[in-house]
Protein backbone atom coordinates (compact mmCIF):
# COMPACT_ATOMS: atom_id res chain seq x y z
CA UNK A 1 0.00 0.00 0.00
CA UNK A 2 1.14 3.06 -0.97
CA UNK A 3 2.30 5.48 2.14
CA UNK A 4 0.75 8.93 2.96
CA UNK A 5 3.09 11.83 2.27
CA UNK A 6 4.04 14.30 5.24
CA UNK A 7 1.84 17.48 5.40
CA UNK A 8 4.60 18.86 7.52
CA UNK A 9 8.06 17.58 6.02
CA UNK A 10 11.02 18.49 7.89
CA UNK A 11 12.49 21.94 6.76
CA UNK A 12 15.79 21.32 5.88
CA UNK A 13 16.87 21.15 1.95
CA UNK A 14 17.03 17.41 1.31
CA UNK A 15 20.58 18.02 -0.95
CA UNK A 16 22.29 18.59 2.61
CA UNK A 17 21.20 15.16 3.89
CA UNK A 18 20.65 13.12 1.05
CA UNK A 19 22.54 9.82 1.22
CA UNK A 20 21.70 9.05 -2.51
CA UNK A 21 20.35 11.16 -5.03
CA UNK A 22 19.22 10.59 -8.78
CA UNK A 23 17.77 12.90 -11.46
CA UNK A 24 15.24 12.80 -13.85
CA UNK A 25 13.12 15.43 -16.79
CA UNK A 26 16.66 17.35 -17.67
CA UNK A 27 16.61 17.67 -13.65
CA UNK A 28 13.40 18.82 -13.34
CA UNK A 29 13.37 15.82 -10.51
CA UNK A 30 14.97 15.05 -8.35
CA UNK A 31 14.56 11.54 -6.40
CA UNK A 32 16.70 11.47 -2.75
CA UNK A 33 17.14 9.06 0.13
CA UNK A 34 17.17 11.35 3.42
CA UNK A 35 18.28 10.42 6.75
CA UNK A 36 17.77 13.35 9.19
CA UNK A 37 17.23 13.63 12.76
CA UNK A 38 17.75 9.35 12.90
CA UNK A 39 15.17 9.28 10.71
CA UNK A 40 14.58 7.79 6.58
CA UNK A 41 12.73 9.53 4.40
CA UNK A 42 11.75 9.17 0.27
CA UNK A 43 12.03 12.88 -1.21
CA UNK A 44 10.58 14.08 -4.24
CA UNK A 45 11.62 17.38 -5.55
CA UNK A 46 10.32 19.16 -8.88
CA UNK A 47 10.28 23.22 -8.98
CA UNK A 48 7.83 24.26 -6.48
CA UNK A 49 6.91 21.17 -5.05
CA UNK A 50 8.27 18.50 -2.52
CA UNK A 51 6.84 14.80 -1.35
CA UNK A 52 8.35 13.48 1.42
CA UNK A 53 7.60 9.80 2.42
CA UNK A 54 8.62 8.71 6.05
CA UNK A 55 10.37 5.27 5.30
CA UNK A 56 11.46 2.66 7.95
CA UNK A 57 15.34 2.49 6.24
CA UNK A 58 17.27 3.39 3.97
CA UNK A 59 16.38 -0.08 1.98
CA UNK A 60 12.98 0.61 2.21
CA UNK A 61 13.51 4.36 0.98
CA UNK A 62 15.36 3.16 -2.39
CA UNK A 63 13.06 0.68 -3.30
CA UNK A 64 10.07 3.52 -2.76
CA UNK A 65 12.17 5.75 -4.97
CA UNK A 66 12.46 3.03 -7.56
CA UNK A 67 9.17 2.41 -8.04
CA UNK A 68 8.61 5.83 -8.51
CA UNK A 69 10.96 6.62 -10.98
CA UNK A 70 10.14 3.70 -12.61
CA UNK A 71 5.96 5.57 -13.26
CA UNK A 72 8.14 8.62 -14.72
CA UNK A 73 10.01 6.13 -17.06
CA UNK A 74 7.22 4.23 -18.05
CA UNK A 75 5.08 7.19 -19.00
CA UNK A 76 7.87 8.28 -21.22
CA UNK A 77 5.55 8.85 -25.04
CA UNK A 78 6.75 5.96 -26.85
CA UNK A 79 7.92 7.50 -29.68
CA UNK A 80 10.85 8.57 -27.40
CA UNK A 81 11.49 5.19 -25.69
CA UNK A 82 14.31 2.74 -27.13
CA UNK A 83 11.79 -0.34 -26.36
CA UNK A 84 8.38 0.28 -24.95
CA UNK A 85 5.23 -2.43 -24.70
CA UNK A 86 1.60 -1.94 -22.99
CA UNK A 87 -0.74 -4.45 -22.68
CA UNK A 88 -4.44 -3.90 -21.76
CA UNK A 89 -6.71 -6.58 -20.26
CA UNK A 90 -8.65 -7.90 -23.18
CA UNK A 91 -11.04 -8.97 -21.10
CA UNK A 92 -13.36 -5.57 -20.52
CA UNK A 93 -11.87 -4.20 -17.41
CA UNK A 94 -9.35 -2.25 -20.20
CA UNK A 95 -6.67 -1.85 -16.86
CA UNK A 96 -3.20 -2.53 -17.49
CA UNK A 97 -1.84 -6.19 -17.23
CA UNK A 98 1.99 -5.63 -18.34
CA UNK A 99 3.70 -2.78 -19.43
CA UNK A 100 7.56 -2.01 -20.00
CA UNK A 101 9.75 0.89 -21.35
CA UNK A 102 13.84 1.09 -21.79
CA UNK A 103 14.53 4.48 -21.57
CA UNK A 104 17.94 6.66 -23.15
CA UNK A 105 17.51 9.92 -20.48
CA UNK A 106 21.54 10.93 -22.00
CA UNK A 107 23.18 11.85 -18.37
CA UNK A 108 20.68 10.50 -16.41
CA UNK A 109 21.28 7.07 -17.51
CA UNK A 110 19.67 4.16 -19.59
CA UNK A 111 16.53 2.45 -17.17
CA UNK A 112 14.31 -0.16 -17.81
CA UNK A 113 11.22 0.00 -15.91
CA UNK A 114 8.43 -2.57 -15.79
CA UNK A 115 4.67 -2.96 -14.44
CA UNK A 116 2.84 -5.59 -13.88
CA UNK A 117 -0.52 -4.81 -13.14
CA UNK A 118 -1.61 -8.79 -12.34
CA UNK A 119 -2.16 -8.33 -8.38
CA UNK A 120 -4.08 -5.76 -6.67
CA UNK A 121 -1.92 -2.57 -7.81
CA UNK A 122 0.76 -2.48 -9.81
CA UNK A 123 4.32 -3.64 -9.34
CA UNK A 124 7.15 -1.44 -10.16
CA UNK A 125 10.67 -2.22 -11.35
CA UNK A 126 13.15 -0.35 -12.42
CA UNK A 127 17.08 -1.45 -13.21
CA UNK A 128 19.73 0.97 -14.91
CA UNK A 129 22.34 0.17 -17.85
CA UNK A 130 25.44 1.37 -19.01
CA UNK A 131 24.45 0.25 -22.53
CA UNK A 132 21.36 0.40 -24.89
CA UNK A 133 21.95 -3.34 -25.87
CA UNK A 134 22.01 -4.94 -22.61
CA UNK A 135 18.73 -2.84 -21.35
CA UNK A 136 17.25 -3.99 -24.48
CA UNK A 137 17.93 -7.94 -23.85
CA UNK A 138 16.80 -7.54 -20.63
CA UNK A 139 13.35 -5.50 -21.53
CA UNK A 140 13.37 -8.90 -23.79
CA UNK A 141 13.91 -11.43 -21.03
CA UNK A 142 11.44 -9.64 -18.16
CA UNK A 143 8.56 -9.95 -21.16
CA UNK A 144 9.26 -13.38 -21.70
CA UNK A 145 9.48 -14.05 -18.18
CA UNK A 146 6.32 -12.30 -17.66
CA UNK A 147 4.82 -14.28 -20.37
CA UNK A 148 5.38 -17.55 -19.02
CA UNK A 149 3.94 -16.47 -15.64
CA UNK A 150 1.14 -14.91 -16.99
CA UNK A 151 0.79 -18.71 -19.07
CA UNK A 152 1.32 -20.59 -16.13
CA UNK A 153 -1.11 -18.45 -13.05
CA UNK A 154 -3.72 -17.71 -15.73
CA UNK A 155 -4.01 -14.46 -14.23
CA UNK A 156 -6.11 -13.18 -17.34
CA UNK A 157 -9.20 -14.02 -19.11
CA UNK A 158 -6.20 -14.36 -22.12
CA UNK A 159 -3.68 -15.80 -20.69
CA UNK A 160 -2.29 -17.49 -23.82
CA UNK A 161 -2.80 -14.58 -25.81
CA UNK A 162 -1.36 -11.91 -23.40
CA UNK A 163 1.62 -14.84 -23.48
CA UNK A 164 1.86 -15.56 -27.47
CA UNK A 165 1.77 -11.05 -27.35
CA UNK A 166 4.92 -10.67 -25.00
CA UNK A 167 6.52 -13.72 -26.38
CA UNK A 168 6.44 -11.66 -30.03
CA UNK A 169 7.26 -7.95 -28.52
CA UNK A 170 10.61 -10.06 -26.71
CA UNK A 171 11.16 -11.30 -30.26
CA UNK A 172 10.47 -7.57 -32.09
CA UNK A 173 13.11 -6.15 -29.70
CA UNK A 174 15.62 -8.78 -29.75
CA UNK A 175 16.36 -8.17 -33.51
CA UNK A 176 15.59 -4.48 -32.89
CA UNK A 177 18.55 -4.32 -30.69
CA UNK A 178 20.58 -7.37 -32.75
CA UNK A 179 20.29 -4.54 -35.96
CA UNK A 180 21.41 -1.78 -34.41
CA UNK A 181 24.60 -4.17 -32.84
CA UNK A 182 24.84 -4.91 -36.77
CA UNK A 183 24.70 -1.34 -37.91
CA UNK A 184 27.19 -0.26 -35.43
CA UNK A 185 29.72 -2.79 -36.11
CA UNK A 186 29.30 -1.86 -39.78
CA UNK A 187 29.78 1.44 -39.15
CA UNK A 188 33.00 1.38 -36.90
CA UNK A 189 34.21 -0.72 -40.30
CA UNK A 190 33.32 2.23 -42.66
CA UNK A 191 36.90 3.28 -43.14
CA UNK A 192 37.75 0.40 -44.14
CA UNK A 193 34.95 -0.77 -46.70
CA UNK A 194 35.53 2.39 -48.35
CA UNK A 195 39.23 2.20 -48.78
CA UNK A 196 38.78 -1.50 -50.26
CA UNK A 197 35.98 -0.47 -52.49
CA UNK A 198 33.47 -3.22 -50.47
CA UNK A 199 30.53 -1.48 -50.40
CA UNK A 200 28.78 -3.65 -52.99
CA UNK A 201 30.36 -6.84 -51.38
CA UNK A 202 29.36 -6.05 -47.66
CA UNK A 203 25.77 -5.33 -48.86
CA UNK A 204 25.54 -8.35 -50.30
CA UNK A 205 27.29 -10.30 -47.30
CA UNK A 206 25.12 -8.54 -44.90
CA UNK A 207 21.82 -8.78 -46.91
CA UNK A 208 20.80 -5.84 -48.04
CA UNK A 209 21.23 -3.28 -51.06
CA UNK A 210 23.99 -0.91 -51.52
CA UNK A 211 22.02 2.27 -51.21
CA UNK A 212 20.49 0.45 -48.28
CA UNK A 213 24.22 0.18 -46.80
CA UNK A 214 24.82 4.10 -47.58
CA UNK A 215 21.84 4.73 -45.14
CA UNK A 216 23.40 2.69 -42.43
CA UNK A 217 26.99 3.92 -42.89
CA UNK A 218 25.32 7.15 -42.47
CA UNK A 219 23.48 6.50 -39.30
CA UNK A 220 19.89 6.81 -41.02
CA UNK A 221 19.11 2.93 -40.04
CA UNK A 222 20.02 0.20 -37.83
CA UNK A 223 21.31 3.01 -35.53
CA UNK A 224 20.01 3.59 -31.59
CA UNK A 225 17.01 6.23 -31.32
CA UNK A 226 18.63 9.66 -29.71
CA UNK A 227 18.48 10.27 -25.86
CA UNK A 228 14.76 10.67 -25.43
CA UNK A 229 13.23 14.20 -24.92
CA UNK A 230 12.34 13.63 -21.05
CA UNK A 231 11.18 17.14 -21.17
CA UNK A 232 9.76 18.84 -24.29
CA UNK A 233 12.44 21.07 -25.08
CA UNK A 234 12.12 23.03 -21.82
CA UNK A 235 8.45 24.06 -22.74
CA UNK A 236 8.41 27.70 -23.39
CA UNK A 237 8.15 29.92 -20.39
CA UNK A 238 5.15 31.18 -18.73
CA UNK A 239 3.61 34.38 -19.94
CA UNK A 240 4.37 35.95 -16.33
CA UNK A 241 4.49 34.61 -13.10
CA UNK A 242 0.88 34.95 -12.31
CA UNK A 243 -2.14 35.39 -14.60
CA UNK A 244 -5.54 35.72 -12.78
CA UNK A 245 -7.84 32.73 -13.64
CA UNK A 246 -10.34 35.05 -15.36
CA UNK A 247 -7.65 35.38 -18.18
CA UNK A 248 -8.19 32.05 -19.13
CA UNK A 249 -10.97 30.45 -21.29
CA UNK A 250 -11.19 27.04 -20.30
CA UNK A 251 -13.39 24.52 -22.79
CA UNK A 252 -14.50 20.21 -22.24
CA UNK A 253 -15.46 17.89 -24.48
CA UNK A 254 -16.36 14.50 -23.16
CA UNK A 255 -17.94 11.99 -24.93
CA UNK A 256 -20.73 9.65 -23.35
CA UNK A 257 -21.96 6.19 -23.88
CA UNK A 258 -25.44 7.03 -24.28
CA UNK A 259 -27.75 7.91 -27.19
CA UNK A 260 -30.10 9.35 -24.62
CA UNK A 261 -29.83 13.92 -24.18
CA UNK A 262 -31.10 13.73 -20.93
CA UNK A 263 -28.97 10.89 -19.64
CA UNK A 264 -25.63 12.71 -20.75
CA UNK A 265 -26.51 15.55 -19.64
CA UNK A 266 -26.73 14.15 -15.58
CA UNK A 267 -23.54 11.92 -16.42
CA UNK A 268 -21.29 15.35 -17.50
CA UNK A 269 -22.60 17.16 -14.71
CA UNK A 270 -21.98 14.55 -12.18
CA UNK A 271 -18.24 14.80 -13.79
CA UNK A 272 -18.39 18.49 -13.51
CA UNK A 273 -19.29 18.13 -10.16
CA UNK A 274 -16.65 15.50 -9.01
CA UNK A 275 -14.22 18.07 -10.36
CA UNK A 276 -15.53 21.37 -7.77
CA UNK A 277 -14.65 23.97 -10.20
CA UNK A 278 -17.90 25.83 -11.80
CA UNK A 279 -18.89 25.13 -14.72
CA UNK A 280 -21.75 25.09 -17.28
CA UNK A 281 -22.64 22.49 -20.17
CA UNK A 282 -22.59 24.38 -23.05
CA UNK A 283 -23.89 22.82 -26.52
CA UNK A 284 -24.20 18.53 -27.25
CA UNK A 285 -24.17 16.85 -30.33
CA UNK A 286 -24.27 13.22 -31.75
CA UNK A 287 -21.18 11.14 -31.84
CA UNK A 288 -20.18 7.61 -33.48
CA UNK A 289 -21.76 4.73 -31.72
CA UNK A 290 -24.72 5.87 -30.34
CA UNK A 291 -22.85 8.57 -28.17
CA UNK A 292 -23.03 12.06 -27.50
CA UNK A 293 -20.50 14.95 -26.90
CA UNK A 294 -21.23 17.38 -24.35
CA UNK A 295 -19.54 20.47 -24.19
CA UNK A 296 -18.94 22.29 -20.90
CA UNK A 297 -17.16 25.94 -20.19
CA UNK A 298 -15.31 26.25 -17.31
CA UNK A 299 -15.49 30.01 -14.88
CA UNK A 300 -11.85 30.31 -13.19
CA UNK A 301 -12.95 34.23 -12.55
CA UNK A 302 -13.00 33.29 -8.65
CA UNK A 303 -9.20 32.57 -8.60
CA UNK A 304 -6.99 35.78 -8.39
CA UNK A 305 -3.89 34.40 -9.27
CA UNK A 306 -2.78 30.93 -10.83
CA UNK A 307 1.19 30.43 -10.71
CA UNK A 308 3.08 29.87 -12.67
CA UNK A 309 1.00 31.56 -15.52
CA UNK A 310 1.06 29.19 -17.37
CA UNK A 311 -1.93 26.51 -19.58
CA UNK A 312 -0.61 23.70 -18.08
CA UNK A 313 -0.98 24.90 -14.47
CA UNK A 314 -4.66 25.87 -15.49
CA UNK A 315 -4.99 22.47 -16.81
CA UNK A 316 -3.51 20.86 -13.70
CA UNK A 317 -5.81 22.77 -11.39
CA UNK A 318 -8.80 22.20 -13.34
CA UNK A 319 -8.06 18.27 -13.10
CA UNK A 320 -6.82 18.44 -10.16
CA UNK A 321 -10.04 16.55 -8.16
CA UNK A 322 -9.62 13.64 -11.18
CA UNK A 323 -6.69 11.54 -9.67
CA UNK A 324 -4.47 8.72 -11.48
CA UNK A 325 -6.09 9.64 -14.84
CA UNK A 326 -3.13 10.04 -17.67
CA UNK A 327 -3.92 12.67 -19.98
CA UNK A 328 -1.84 13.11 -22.78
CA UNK A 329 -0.62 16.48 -24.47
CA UNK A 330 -1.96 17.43 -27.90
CA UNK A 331 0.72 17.86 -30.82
CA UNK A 332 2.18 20.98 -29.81
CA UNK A 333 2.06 23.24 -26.53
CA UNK A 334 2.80 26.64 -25.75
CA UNK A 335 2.61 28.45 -22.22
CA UNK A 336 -0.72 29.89 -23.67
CA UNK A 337 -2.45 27.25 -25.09
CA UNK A 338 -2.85 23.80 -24.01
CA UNK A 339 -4.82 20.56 -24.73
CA UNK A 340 -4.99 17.82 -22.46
CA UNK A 341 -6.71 14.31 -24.12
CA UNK A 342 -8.03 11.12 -22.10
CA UNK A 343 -9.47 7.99 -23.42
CA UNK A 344 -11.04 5.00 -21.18
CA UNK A 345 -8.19 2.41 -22.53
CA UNK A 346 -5.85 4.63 -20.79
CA UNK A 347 -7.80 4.23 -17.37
CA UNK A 348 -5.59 2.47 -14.06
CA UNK A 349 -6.64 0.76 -10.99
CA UNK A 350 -6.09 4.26 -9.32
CA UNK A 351 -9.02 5.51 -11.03
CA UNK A 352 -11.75 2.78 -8.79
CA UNK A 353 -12.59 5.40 -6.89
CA UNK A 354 -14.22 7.12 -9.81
CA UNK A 355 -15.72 4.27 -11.17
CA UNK A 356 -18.87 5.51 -10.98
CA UNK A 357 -18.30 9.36 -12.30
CA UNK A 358 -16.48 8.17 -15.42
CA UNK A 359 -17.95 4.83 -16.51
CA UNK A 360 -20.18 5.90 -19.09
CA UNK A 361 -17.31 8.71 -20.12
CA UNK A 362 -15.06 7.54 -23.23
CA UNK A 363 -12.72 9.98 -23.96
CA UNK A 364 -12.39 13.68 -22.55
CA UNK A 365 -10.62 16.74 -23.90
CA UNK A 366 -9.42 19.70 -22.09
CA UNK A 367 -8.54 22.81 -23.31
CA UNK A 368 -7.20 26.20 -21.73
CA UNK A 369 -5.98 29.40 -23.80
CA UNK A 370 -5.19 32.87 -22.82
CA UNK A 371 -7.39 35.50 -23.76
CA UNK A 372 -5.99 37.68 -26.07
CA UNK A 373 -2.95 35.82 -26.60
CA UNK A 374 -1.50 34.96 -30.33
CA UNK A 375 -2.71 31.49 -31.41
CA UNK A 376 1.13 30.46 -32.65
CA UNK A 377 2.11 27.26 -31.33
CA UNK A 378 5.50 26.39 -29.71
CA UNK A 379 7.31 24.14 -32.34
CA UNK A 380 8.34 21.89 -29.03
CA UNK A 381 6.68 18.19 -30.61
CA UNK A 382 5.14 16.87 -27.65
CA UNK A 383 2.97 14.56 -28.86
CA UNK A 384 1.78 11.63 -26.74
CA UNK A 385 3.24 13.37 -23.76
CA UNK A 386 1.87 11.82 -20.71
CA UNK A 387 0.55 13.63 -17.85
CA UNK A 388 -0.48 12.10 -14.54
CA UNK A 389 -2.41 13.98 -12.49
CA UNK A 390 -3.36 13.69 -8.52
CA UNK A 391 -4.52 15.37 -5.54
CA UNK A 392 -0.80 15.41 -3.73
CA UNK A 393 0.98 15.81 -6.96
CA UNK A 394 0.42 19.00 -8.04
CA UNK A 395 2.94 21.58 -8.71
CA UNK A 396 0.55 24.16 -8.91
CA UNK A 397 -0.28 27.09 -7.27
CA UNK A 398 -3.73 28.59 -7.26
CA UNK A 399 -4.83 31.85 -5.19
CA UNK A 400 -8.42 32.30 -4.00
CA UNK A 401 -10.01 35.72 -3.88
C-alpha cells in the first residue's frame, strides 16, 4: 500500500542530507534518500513542489524511490522510448496487465522499468544500464518471463494470448537491438569498406542493397534512437508569473456512452461536479456509436492568481479533483495554449474510486488558452506526452479571492 506523504516535512533542503540522489526530466526531478534527525525519508523534488515519504530504512527508501521513478520512465511517449510495450486486459476491465519501457535519459542514464498490473496494484521495477543493448535484452527477457507467468497463473481471461503477445514484442526487440549491434559494427568498419571499395560486397554479405548500406553507414538505419526528450524542449516559459484565472478560457469535451440527451446531460454534470470547479454544459451533439459529446465551459474568474502563468498549471488545477487519470498532451504546446486528451483504454486501478463518475465517459478533452494571446504554437513536438495527475501531486499554485 502506498504510504501517505508528510503534510509537515522536515524543513531542511534534502541536498544537505541526502545519502543518494538521482535525477530525472533534464533535472526537473529530483529523487533522494534522506536520513535526518535518525530518521529515513523518500524525497521528491520538482520546482515548487516536494513529497516526502517517512520510510522505515534506507532499503525501504530506495526501493520507494524506484518504483517511482520507474511511473516517470514508463510514462515516457513511446515514440521517445528505445523499447516500450503496454498491454491492456482484453477482457473488458481495459486496466493494465503488463507494461515495459527502456529508456535513453543521455546523463541520467539508460533504465528499464516494468509494471505488472496482475495483483491488486501495480508492481514497479526499475534497473539501470550502461548500454542500450544490454537494457534492451533484458526488456526482452522480463517480457518473456512475464509471459510464461502470466501462461502458467492464468491471471487473465487471455492468458495465452497476453503470453503468445509478449513472447512476439521479446522477439520484435531482440532483432531491434541485434540490428542496431549490426549497424554499429558496420559502421565502426566504414573506413575500411571504403578504402577497399566493399561497399557492394558487404551489402551483399550482410543482406541488403547498396544504397540500403549508404543509409546505415550514415546513421539513417540500424542506428540507436537519440536520448529521449524527457522534457519537451524546456516548454516555453510562462507568460508571467501569475495570470488571474479570469484570463483564461477554459473549454470540455467528453464523450458519453449514451444515445439518450437527458442521460448525458446528468452523467457530464456529475463529472463536472466531481471536479468542484464551476462550470456550465454548453452545446451537445451526436457522436459515433450511439454517443453524445457534451460540451462544458469552465469560470476560473473566482481565482486571483494561478502560478506559474502558465496553460498547463490551469490544466492541472482544473483536473486536479480527477486523480491517477493520464492525460496526454496534444501535438504541440505553448505556455498559452494547451490541450490535455483522455481515453477509457488509458484508465488504471487508481481511477476505482471514480468508477462511478467516469464509466459511461469515453474519452475527454481539455482545453485552456489565454485570452488575447496569439494562437502560434510552440514548435516543441510533444505529442503523446503523458501527464499524470493527482490530488498530492500538483505543482501548482492557485490563489483564492
Amino acid at each position: 500500500m502506498r504510504p501517505a506523504a508528510l503534510e509537515n516535512p522536515p524543513p531542511i533542503d534534502p541536498r544537505d542530507h541526502a545519502i543518494e540522489s538521482r535525477s530525472w526530466d533534464d533535472g526537473q526531478v529530483r529523487f533522494h534518500v534522506v536520513r535526518h534527525d535518525g530518521r529515513y525519508y523518500a524525497w521528491i523534488a520538482w520546482p515548487g513542489h516536494h513529497l516526502v515519504y517517512p520510510m522505515p530504512s534506507a532499503a525501504a527508501a530506495r526501493s520507494f524511490l524506484a518504483s517511482e521513478q520507474a511511473f516517470w520512465v514508463l510514462t515516457v511517449p513511446p515514440a521517445e522510448c528505445v523499447a516500450h510495450v503496454l498491454v491492456l486486459d482484453p477482457g473488458g476491465s481495459s486496466h493494465i496487465i503488463y507494461r515495459a519501457a527502456v529508456v535513453d535519459g543521455g546523463a541520467e542514464g539508460i533504465w528499464l522499468a516494468t509494471g505488472d498490473g496482475t495483483g491488486a496494484e501495480e508492481s514497479r521495477a526499475l534497473a539501470g544500464f550502461a548500454g542500450l543493448a544490454a537494457a534492451v535484452e533484458a526488456f526482452a527477457d522480463r517480457l518473456t518471463d512475464a509471459a510464461g507467468r502470466i501462461e502458467r497463473d492464468g491471471l487473465t481471461d487471455y492468458p495465452a494470448v497476453i503470453g503468445a503477445a509478449l513472447r512476439y514484442r521479446a522477439a520484435l526487440a531482440g532483432a531491434d537491438a541485434a540490428r542496431a549491434t549490426l549497424g554499429g559494427v558496420l559502421r565502426g568498419h566504414q573506413a575500411q569498406i571504403r578504402a577497399d571499395r566493399a561497399v557492394t560486397a558487404v551489402a551483399c554479405a550482410v543482406g541488403v542493397s547498396r544504397e540500403f548500406l549508404h543509409r546505415v553507414l550514415a546513421s539513417g538505419e540500424w542506428a540507436w534512437p537519440a536520448p529521449a526528450r524527457l522534457t519537451p524542449s524546456t516548454a516555453p516559459p510562462a507568460a508571467a508569473p501569475g495570470t488571474p484565472g479570469a484570463a483564461w478560457e477554459v473549454t470540455a469535451t467528453f464523450t458519453v456512452d449514451t444515445a439518450d440527451d437527458r442521460e448525458a446531460r446528468a452523467i457530464v454534470t456529475g463529472v463536472l461536479r466531481q471536479m468542484e470547479v464551476p462550470g456550465q454544459i454548453t452545446s451537445m451533439t451526436s457522436a459515433p456509436g450511439r454517443s453524445r459529446a457534451v460540451m462544458a465551459r469552465f469560470d476560473l474568474s473566482g481565482l486571483q492568481q494561478i502560478v506559474p502563468g502558465d496553460a498547463v498549471t490551469c490544466l492541472r488545477y482544473v483536473v486536479r479533483n480527477l486523480p491517477g487519470m493520464i492525460w496526454r498532451s496534444g501535438w504541440r504546446r505553448s505556455a498559452h495554449h494547451e490541450v490535455w486528451k483522455w481515453r477509457r483504454a488509458d484508465r488504471t486501478r487508481d481511477e476505482d474510486q471514480l468508477a462511478e463518475v467516469l464509466a459511461a465517459v469515453r474519452t475527454a478533452e481539455i482545453r485552456a488558452s489565454l485570452t488575447g494571446a496569439p494562437r502560434e504554437e510552440s514548435n516543441h513536438p510533444t505529442s503523446g506526452l503523458r501527464v499524470r495527475c493527482s490530488t498530492d501531486e500538483l505543482g501548482a499554485r492557485v490563489f483564492l479571492s
